[in-house]
C-alpha atoms as a PDB file:
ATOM      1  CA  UNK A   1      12.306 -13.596  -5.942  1.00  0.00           C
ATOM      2  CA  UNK A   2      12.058 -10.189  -7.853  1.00  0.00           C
ATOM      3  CA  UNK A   3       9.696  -8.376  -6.008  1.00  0.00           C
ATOM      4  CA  UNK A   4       9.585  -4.367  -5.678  1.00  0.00           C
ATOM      5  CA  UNK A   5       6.739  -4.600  -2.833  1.00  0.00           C
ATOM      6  CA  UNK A   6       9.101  -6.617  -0.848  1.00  0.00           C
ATOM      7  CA  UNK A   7      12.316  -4.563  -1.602  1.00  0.00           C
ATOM      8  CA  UNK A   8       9.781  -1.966  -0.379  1.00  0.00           C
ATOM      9  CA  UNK A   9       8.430  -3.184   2.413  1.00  0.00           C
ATOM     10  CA  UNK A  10      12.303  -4.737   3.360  1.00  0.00           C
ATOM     11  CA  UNK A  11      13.681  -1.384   3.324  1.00  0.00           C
ATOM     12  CA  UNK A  12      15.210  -2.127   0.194  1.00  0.00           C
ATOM     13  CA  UNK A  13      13.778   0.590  -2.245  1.00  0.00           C
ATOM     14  CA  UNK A  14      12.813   3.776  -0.121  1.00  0.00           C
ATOM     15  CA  UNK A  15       8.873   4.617   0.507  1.00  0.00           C
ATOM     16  CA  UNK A  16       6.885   6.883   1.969  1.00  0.00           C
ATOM     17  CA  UNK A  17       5.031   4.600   4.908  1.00  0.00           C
ATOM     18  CA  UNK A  18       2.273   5.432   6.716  1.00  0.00           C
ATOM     19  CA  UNK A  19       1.539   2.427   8.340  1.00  0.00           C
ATOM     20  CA  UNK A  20       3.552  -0.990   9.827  1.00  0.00           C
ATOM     21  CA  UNK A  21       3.098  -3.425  11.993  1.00  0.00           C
ATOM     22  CA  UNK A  22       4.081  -7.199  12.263  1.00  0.00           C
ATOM     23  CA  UNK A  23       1.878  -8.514   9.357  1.00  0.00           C
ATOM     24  CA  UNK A  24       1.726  -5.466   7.088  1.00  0.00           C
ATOM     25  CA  UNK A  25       3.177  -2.633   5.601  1.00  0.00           C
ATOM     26  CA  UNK A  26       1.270   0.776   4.021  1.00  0.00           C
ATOM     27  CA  UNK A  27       2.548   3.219   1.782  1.00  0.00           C
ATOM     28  CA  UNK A  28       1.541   5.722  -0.259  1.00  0.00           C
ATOM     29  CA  UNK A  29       1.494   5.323  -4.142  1.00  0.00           C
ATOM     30  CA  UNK A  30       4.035   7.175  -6.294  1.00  0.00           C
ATOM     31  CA  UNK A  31       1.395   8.048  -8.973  1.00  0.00           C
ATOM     32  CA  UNK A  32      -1.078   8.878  -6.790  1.00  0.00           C
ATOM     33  CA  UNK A  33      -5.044   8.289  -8.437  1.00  0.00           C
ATOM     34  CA  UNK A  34      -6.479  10.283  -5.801  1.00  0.00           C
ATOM     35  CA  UNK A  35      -5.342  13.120  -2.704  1.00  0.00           C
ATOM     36  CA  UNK A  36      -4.961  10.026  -0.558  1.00  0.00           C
ATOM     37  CA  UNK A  37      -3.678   6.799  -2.289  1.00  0.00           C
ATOM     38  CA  UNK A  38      -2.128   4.078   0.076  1.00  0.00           C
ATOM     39  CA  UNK A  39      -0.753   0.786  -1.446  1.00  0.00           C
ATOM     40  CA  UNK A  40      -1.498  -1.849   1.848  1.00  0.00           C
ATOM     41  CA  UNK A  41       0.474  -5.052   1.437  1.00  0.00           C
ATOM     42  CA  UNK A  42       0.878  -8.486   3.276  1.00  0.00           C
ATOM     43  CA  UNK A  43       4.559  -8.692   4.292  1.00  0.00           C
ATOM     44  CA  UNK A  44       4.080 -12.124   3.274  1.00  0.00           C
ATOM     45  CA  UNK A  45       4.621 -12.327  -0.508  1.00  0.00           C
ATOM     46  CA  UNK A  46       1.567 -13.344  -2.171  1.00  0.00           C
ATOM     47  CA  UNK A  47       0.831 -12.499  -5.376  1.00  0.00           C
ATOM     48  CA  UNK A  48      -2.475 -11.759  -5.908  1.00  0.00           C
ATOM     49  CA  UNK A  49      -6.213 -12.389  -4.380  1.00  0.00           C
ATOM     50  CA  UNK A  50      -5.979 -15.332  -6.505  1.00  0.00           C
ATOM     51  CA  UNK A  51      -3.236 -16.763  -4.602  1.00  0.00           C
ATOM     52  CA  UNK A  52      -4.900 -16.390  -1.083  1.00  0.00           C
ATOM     53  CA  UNK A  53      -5.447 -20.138   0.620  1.00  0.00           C
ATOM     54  CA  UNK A  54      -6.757 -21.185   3.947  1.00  0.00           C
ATOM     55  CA  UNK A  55      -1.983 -21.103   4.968  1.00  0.00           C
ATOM     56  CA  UNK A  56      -2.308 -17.552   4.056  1.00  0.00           C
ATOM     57  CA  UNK A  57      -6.047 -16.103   5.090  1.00  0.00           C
ATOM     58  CA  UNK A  58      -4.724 -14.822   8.496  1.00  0.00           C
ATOM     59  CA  UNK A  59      -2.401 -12.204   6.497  1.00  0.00           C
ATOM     60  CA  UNK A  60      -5.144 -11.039   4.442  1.00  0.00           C
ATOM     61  CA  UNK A  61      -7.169 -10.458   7.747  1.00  0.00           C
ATOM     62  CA  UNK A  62      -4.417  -8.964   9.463  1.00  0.00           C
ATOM     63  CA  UNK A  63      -4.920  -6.035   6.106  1.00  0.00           C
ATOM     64  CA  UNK A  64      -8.221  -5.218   6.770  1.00  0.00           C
ATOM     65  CA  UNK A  65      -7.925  -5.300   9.951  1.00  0.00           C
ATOM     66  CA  UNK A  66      -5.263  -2.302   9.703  1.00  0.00           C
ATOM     67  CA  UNK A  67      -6.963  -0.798   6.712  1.00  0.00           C
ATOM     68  CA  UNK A  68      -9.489   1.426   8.706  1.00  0.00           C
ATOM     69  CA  UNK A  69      -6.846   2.238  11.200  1.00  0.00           C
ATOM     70  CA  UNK A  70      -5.058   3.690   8.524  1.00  0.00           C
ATOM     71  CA  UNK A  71      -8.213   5.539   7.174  1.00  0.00           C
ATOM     72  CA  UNK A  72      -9.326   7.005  10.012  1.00  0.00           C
ATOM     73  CA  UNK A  73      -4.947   8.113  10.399  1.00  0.00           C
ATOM     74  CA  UNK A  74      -5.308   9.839   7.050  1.00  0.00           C
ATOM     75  CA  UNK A  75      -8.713  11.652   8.190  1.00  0.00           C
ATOM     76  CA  UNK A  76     -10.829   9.744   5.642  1.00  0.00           C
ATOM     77  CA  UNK A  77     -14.182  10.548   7.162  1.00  0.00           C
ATOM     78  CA  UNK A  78     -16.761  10.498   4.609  1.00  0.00           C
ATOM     79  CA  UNK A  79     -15.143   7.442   3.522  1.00  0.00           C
ATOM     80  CA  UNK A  80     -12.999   5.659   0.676  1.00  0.00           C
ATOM     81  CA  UNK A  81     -12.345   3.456  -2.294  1.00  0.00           C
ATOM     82  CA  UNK A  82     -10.736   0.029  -1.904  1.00  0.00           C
ATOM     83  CA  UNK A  83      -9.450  -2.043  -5.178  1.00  0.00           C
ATOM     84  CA  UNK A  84      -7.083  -4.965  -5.421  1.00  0.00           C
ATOM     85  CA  UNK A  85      -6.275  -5.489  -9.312  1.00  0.00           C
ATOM     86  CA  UNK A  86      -6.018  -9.121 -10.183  1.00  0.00           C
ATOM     87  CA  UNK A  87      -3.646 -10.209 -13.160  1.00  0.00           C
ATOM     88  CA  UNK A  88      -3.249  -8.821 -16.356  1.00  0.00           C
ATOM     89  CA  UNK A  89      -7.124  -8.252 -17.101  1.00  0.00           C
ATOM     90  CA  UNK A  90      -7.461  -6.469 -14.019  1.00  0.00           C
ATOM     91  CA  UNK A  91      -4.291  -4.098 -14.604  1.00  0.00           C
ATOM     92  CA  UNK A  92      -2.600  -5.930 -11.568  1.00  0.00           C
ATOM     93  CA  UNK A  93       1.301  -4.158 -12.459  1.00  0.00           C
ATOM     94  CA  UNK A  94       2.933  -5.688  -9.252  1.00  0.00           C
ATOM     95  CA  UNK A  95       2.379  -9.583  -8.557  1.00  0.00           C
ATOM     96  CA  UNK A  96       2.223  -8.834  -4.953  1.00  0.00           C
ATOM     97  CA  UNK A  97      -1.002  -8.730  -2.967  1.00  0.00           C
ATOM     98  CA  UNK A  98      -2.181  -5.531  -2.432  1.00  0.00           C
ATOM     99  CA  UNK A  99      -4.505  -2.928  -1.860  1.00  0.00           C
ATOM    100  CA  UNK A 100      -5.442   0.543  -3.022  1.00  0.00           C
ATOM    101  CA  UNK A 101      -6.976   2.948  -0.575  1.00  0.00           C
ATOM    102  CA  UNK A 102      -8.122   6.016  -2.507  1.00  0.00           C
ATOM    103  CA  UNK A 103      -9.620   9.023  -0.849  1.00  0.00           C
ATOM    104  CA  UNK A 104      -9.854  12.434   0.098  1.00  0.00           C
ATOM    105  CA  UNK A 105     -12.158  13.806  -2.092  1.00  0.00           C
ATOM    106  CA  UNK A 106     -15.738  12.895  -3.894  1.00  0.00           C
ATOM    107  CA  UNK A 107     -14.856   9.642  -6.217  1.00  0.00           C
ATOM    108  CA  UNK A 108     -16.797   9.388  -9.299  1.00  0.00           C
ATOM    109  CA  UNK A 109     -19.388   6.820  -9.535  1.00  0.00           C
ATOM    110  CA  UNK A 110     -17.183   5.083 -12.676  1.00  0.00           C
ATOM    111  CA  UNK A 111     -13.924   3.804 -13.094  1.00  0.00           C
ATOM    112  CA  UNK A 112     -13.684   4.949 -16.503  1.00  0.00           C
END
């Protein structure tokens, strides 16, 4: 498998993490969309929300379970953004599970 999250998240391609335990890894994004932007990945390779089956559910719990741990780490009070991109429609560049925190300032109402 050609993967860059899990060269990431195996230590393979250096990051900048902010977050690990047994079931997930957190990083921040090299092209950051925001003051705080966190990439939060299954260590299990999935590859997208598409992909996620009653097998593999318990990972995806085990993410947002950690997510507001690592919110409330990276003193996002007044809250956040959360996207997961979905294939090629949905600008997903990395066929890896994962999910964008974005914070640290006012977001505007529109994507666009």
């Amino acid at each position: 498998m050609d993967c860059i999250f899990c060269a990431i998240k195996n230590g393979e391609i250096p990051s900048k993490k902010v977050y690990e335990d047994e079931s997930v890894y957190a990083f921040r994004d090299i092209n950051p969309q925001a003051p705080t932007h966190i990439l939060v990945i299954p260590k299990e390779h999935i590859p997208s929300a598409d992909a996620v089956t009653e097998k593999n559910a318990d990972a995806v719990a085990k993410i947002f379970c950690a997510i507001p741990k690592i919110a409330a780490a990276e003193g996002l009070k007044n809250g956040y953004r959360l996207i997961s991109n979905v294939g090629k429609d949905g600008c997903q560049s990395v066929p890896h599970l994962h999910f964008h925190i974005l914070g640290g300032i006012q977001l505007p109402e529109k994507m666009s």
